[in-house]
PDB file of N, CA and C in Angstrom:
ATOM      1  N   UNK A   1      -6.479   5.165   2.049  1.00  0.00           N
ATOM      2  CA  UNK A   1      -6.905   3.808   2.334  1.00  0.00           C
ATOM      3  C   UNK A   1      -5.779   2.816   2.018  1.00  0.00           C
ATOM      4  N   UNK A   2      -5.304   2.999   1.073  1.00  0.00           N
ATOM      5  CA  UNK A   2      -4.016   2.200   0.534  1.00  0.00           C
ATOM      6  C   UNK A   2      -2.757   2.388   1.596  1.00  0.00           C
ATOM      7  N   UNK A   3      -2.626   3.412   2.250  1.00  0.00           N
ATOM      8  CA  UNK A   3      -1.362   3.583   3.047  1.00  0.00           C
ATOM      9  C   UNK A   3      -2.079   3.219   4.294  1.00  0.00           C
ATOM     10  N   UNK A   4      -3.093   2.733   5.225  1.00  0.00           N
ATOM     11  CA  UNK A   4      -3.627   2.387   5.895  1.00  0.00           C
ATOM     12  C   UNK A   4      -3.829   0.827   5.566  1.00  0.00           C
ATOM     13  N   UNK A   5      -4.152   0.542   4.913  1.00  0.00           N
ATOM     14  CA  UNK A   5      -3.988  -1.346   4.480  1.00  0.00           C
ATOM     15  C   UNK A   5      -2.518  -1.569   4.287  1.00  0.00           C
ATOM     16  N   UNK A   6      -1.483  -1.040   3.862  1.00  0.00           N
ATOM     17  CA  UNK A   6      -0.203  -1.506   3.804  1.00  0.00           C
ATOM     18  C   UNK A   6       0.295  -1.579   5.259  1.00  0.00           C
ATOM     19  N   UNK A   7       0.355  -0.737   5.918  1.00  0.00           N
ATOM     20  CA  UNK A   7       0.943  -0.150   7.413  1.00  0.00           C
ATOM     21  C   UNK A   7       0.279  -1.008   8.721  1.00  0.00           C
ATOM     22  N   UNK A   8      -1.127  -1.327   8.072  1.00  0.00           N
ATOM     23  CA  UNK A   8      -2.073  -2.709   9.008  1.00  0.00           C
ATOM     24  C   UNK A   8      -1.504  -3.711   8.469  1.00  0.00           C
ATOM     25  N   UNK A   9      -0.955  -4.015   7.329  1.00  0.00           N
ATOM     26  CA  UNK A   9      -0.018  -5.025   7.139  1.00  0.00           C
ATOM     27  C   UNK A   9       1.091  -5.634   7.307  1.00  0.00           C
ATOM     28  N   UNK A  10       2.246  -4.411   7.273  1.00  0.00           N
ATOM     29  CA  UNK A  10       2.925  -4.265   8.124  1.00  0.00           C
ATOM     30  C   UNK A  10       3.448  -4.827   9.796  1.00  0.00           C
ATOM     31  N   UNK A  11       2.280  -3.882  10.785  1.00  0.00           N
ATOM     32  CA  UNK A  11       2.173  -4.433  11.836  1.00  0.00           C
ATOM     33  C   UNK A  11       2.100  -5.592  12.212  1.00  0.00           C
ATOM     34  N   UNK A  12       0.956  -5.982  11.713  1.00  0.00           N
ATOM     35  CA  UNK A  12       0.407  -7.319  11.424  1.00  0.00           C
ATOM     36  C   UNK A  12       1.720  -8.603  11.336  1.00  0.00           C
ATOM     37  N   UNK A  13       2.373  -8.078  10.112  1.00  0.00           N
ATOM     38  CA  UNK A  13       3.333  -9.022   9.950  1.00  0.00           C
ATOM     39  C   UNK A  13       4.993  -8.988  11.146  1.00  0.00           C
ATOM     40  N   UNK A  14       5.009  -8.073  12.052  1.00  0.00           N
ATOM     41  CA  UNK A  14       6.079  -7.792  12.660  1.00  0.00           C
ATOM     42  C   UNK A  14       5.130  -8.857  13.795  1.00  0.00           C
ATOM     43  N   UNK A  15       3.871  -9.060  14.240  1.00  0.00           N
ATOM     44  CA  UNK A  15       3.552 -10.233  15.488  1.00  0.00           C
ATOM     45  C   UNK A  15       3.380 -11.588  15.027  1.00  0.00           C
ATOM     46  N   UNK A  16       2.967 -11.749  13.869  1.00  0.00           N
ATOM     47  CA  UNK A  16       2.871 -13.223  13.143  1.00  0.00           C
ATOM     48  C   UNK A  16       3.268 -13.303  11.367  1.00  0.00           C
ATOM     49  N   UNK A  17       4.144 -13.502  11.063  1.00  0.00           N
ATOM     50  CA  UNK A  17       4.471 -13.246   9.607  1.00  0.00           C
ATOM     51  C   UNK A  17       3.375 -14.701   9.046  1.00  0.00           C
ATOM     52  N   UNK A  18       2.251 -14.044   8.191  1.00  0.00           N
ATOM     53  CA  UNK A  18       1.776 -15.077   7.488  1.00  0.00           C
ATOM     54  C   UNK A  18       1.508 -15.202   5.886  1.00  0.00           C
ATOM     55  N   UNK A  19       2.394 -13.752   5.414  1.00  0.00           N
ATOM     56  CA  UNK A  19       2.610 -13.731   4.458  1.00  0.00           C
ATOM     57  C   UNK A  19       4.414 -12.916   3.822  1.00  0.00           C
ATOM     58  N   UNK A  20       4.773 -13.164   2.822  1.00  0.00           N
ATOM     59  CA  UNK A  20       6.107 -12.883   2.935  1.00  0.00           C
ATOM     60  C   UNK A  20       5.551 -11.314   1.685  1.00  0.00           C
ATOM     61  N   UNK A  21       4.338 -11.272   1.465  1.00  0.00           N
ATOM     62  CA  UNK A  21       4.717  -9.874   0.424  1.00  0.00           C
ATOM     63  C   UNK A  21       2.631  -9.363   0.392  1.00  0.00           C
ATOM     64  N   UNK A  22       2.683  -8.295   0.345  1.00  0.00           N
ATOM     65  CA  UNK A  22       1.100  -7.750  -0.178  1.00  0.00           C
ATOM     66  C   UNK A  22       1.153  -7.468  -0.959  1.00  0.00           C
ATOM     67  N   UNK A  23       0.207  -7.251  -1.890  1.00  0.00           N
ATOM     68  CA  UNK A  23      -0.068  -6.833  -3.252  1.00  0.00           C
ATOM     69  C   UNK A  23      -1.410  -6.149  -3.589  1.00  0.00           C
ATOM     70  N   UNK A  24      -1.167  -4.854  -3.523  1.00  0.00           N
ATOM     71  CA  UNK A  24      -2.890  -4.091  -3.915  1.00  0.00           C
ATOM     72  C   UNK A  24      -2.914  -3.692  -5.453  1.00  0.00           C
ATOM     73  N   UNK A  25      -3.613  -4.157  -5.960  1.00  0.00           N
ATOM     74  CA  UNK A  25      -4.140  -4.148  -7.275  1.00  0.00           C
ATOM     75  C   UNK A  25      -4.922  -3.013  -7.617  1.00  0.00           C
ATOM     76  N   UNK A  26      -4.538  -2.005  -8.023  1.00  0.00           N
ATOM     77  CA  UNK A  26      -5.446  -0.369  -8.560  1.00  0.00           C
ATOM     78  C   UNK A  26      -5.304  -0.771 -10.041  1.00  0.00           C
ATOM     79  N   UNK A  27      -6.134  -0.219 -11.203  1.00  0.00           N
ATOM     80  CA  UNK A  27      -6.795  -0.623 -12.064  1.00  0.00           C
ATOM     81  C   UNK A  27      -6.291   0.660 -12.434  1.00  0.00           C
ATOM     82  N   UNK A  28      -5.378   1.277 -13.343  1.00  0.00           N
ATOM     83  CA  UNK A  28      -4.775   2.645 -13.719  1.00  0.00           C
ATOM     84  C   UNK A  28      -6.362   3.136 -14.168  1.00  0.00           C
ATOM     85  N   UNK A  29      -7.749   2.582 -14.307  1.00  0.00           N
ATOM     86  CA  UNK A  29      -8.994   3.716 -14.702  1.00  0.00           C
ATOM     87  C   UNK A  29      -9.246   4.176 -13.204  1.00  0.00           C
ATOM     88  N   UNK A  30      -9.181   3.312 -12.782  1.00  0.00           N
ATOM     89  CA  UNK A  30      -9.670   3.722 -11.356  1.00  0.00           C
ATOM     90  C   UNK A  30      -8.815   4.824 -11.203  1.00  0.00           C
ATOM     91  N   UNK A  31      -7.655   4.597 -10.727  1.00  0.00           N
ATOM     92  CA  UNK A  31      -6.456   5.956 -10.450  1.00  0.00           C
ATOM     93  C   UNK A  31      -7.032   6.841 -11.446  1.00  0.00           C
ATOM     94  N   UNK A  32      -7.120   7.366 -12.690  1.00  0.00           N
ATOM     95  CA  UNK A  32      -7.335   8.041 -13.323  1.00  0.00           C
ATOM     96  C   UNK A  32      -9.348   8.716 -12.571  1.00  0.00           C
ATOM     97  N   UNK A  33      -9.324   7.928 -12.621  1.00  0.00           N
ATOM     98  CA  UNK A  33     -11.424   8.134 -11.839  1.00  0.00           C
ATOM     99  C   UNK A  33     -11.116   9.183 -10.938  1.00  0.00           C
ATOM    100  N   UNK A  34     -10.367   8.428  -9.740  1.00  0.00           N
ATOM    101  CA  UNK A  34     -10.490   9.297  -8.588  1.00  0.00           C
ATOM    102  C   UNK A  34      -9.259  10.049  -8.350  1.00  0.00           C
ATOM    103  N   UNK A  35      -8.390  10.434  -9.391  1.00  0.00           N
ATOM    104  CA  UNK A  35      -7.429  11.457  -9.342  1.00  0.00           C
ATOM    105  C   UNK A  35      -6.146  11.149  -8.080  1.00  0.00           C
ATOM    106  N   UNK A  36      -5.825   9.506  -8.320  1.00  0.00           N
ATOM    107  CA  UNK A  36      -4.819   9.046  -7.759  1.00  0.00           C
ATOM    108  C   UNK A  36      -3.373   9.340  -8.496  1.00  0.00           C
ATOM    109  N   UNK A  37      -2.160   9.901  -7.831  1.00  0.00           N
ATOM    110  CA  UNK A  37      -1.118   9.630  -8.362  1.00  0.00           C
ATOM    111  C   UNK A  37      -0.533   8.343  -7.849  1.00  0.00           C
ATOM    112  N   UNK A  38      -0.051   7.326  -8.614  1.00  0.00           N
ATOM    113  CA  UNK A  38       0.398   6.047  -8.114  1.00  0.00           C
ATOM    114  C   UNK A  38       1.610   6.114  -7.977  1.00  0.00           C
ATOM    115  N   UNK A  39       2.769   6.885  -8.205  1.00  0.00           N
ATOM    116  CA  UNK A  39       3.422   7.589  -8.094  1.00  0.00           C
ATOM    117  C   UNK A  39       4.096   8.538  -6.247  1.00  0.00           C
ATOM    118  N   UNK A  40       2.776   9.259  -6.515  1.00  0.00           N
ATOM    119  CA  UNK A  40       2.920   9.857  -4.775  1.00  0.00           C
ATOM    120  C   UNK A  40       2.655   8.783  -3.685  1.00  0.00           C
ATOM    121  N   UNK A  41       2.047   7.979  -4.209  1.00  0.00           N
ATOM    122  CA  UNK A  41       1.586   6.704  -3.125  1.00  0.00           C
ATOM    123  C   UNK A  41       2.617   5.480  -3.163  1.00  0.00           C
ATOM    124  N   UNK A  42       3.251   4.982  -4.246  1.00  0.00           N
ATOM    125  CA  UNK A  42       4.572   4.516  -3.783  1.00  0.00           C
ATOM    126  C   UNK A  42       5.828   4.950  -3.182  1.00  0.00           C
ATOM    127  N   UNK A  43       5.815   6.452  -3.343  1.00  0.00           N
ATOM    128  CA  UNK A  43       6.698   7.317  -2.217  1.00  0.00           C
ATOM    129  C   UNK A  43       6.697   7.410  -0.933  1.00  0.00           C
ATOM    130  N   UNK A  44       5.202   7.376  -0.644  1.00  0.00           N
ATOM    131  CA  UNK A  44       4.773   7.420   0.169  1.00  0.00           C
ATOM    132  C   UNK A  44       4.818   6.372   1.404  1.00  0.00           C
ATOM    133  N   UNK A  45       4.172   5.417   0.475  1.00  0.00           N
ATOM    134  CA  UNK A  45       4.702   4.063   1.421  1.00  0.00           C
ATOM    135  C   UNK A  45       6.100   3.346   1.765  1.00  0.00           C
ATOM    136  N   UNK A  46       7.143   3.501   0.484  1.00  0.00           N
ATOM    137  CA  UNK A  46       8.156   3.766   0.684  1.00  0.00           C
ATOM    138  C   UNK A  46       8.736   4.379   2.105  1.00  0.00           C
ATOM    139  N   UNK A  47       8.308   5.534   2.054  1.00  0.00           N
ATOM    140  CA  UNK A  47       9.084   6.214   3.384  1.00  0.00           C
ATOM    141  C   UNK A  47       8.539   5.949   4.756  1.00  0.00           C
ATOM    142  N   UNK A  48       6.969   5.492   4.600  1.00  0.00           N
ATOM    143  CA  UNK A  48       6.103   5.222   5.947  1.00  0.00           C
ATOM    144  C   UNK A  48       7.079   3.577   6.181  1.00  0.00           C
ATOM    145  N   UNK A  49       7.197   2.502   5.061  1.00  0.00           N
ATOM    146  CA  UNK A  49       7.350   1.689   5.800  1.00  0.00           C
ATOM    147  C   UNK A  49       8.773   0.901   5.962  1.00  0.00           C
ATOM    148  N   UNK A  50       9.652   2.181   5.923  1.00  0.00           N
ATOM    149  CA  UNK A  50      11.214   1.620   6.196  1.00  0.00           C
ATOM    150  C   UNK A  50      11.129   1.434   6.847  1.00  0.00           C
TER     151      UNK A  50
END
């Protein structure tokens, strides 16, 4: 879901820039809840959105 809201953001911003930065807020219990590495997911997006 997180690499799907960044990448719709993304797009988004390459036809109308109306913001200069996103920011998703995970709650390290949450990551820990549902067995997120925050870690693999900044890699991740990293490489999806060069």
């Amino acid at each position: 879901m997180i690499a799907l809201i960044a990448e719709s953001f993304a797009k988004a911003s390459l036809q109308h820039k109306f913001s200069s930065k996103l920011i998703i807020a995970i709650r390290p219990e949450d990551a820990q809840n549902f067995g997120m590495n925050l870690y693999d997911i900044k890699d991740h997006l990293v490489h999806v959105l060069k």
